[in-house]
N, C-alpha and C. Protein backbone atom coordinates (compact mmCIF):
# COMPACT_ATOMS: atom_id res chain seq x y z
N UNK A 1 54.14 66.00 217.00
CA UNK A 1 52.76 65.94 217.42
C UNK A 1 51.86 66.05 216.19
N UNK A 2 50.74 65.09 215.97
CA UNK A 2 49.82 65.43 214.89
C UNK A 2 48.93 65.76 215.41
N UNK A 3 48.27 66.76 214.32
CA UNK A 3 46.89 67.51 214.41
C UNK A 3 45.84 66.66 213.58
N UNK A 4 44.88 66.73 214.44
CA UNK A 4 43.36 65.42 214.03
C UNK A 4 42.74 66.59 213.61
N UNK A 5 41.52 65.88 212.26
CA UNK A 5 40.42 67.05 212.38
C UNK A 5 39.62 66.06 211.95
N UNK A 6 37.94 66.23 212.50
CA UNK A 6 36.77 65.53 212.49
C UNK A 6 35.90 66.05 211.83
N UNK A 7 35.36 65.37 210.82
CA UNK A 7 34.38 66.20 210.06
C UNK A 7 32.77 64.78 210.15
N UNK A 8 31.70 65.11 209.96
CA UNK A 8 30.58 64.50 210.02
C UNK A 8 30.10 64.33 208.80
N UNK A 9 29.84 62.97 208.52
CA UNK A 9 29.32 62.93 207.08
C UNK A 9 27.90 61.92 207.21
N UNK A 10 27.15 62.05 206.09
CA UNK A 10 25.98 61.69 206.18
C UNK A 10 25.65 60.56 205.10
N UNK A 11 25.16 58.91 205.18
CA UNK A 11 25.46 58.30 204.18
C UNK A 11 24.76 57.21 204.09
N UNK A 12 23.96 56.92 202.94
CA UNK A 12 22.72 56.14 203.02
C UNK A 12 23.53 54.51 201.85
N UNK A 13 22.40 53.43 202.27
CA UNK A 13 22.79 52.62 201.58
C UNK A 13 21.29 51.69 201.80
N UNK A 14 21.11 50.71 200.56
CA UNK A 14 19.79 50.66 200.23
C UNK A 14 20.20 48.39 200.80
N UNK A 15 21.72 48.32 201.21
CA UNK A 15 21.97 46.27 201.76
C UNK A 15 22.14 46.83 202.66
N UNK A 16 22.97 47.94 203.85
CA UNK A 16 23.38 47.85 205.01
C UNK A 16 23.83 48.55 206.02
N UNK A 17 23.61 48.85 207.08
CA UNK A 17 24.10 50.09 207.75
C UNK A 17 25.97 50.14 207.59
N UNK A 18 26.81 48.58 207.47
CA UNK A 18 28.06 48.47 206.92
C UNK A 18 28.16 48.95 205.83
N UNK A 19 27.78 48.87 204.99
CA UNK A 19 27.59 49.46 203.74
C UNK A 19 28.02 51.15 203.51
N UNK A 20 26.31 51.07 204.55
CA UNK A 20 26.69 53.10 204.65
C UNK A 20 27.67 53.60 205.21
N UNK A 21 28.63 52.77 205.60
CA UNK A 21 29.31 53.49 206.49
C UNK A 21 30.66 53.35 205.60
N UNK A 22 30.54 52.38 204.60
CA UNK A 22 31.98 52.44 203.44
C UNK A 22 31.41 53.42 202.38
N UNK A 23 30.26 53.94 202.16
CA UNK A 23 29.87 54.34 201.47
C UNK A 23 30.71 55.69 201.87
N UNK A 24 30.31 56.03 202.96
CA UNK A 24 30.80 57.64 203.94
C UNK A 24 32.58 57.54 203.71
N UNK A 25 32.76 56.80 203.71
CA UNK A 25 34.56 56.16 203.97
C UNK A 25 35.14 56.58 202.15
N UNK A 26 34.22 56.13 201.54
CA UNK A 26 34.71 55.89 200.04
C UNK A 26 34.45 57.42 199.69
N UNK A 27 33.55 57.80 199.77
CA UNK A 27 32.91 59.59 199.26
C UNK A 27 34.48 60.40 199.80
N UNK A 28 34.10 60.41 201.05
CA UNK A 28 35.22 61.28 201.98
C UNK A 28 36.54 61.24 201.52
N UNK A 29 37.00 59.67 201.42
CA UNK A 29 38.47 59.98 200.89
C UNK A 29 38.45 60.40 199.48
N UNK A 30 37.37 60.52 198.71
CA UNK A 30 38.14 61.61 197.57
C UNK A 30 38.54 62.76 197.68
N UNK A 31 38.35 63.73 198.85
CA UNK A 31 38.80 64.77 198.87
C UNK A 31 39.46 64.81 200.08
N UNK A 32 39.28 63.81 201.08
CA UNK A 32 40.28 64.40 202.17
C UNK A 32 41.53 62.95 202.41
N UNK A 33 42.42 63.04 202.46
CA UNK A 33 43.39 62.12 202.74
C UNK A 33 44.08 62.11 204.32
N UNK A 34 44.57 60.89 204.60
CA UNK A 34 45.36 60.56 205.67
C UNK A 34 44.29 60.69 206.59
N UNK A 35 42.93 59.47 206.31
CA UNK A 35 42.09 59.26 207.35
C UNK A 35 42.66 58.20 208.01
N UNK A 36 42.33 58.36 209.39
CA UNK A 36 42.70 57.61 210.23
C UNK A 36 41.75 56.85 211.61
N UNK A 37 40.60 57.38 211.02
CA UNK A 37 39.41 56.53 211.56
C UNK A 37 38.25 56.52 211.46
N UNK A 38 36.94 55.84 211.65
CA UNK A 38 35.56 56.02 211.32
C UNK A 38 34.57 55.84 212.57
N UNK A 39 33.83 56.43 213.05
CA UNK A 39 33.24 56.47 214.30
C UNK A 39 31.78 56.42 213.69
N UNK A 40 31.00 55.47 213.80
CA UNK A 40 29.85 55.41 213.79
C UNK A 40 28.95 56.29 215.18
N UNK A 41 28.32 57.71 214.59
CA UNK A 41 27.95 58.23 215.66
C UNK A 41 26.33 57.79 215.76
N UNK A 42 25.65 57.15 214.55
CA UNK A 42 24.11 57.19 215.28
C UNK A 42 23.39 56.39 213.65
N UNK A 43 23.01 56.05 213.72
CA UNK A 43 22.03 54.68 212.41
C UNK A 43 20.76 54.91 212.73
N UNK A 44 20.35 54.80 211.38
CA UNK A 44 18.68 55.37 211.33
C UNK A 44 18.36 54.22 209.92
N UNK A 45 17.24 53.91 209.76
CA UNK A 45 16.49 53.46 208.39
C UNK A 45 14.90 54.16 208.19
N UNK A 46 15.37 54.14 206.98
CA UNK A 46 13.91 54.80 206.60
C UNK A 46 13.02 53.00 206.51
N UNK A 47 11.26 53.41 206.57
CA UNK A 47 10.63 52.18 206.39
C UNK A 47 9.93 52.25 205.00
N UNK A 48 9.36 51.26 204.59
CA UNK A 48 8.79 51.18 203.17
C UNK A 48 7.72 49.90 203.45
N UNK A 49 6.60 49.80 203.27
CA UNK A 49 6.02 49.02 203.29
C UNK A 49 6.46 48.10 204.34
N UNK A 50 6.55 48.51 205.49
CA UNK A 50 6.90 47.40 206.52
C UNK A 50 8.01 47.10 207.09
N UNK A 51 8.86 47.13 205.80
CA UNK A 51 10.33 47.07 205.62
C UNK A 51 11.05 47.55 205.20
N UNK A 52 12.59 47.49 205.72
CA UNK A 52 13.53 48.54 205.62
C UNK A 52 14.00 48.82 204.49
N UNK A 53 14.01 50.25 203.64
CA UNK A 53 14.35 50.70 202.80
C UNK A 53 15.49 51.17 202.63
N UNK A 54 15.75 51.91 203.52
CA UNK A 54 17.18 52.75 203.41
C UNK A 54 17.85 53.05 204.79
N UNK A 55 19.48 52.37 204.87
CA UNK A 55 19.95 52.08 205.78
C UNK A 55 20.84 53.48 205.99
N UNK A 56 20.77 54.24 206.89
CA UNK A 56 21.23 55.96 206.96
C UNK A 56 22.39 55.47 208.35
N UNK A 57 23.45 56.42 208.39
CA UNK A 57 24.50 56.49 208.96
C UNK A 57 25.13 57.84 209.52
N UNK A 58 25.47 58.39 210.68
CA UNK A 58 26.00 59.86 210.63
C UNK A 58 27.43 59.19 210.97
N UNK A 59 28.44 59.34 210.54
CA UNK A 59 29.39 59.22 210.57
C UNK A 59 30.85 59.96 210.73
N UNK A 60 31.61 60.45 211.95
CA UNK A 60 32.19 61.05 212.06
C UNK A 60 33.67 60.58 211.88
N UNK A 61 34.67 61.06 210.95
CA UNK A 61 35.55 60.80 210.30
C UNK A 61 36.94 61.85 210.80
N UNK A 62 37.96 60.96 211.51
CA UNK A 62 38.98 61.54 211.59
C UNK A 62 40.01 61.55 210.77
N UNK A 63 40.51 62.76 210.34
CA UNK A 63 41.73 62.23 209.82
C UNK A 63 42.94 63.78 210.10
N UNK A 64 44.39 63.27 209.57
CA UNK A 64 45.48 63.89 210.28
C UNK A 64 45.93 64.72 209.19
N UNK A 65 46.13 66.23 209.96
CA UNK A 65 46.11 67.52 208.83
C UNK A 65 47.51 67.91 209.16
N UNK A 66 48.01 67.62 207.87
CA UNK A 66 49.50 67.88 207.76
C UNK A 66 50.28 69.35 207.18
């Protein structure tokens, strides 16, 4: 039986809400290994003159604790 653990990460990107969300993917696995999935929980952008500046992501990240 494996044990999951979920942690929430927070992750901005200035091309794409895809983006932010490899951004969250790339950060995370430097310190945690044997992820095993990415759950987009909620997308936000900041505005700037009209238009979108910064593409924000909460991102909840499973992975298997050995």
């Amino acid at each position: 039986m494996a044990v999951l653990k979920v942690i929430e990460v927070l992750a901005n990107s200035n091309k794409s809400w895809e983006d932010a969300a490899k951004n969250a993917l790339n950060q995370a696995s430097k310190s945690v290994k044997n992820i095993r999935s990415v759950y987009i929980n909620e997308q936000s952008a900041s505005v700037k003159n009209g238009e979108i500046d910064e593409y924000r992501v909460n991102v909840k990240i499973t992975f298997e604790v050995k």
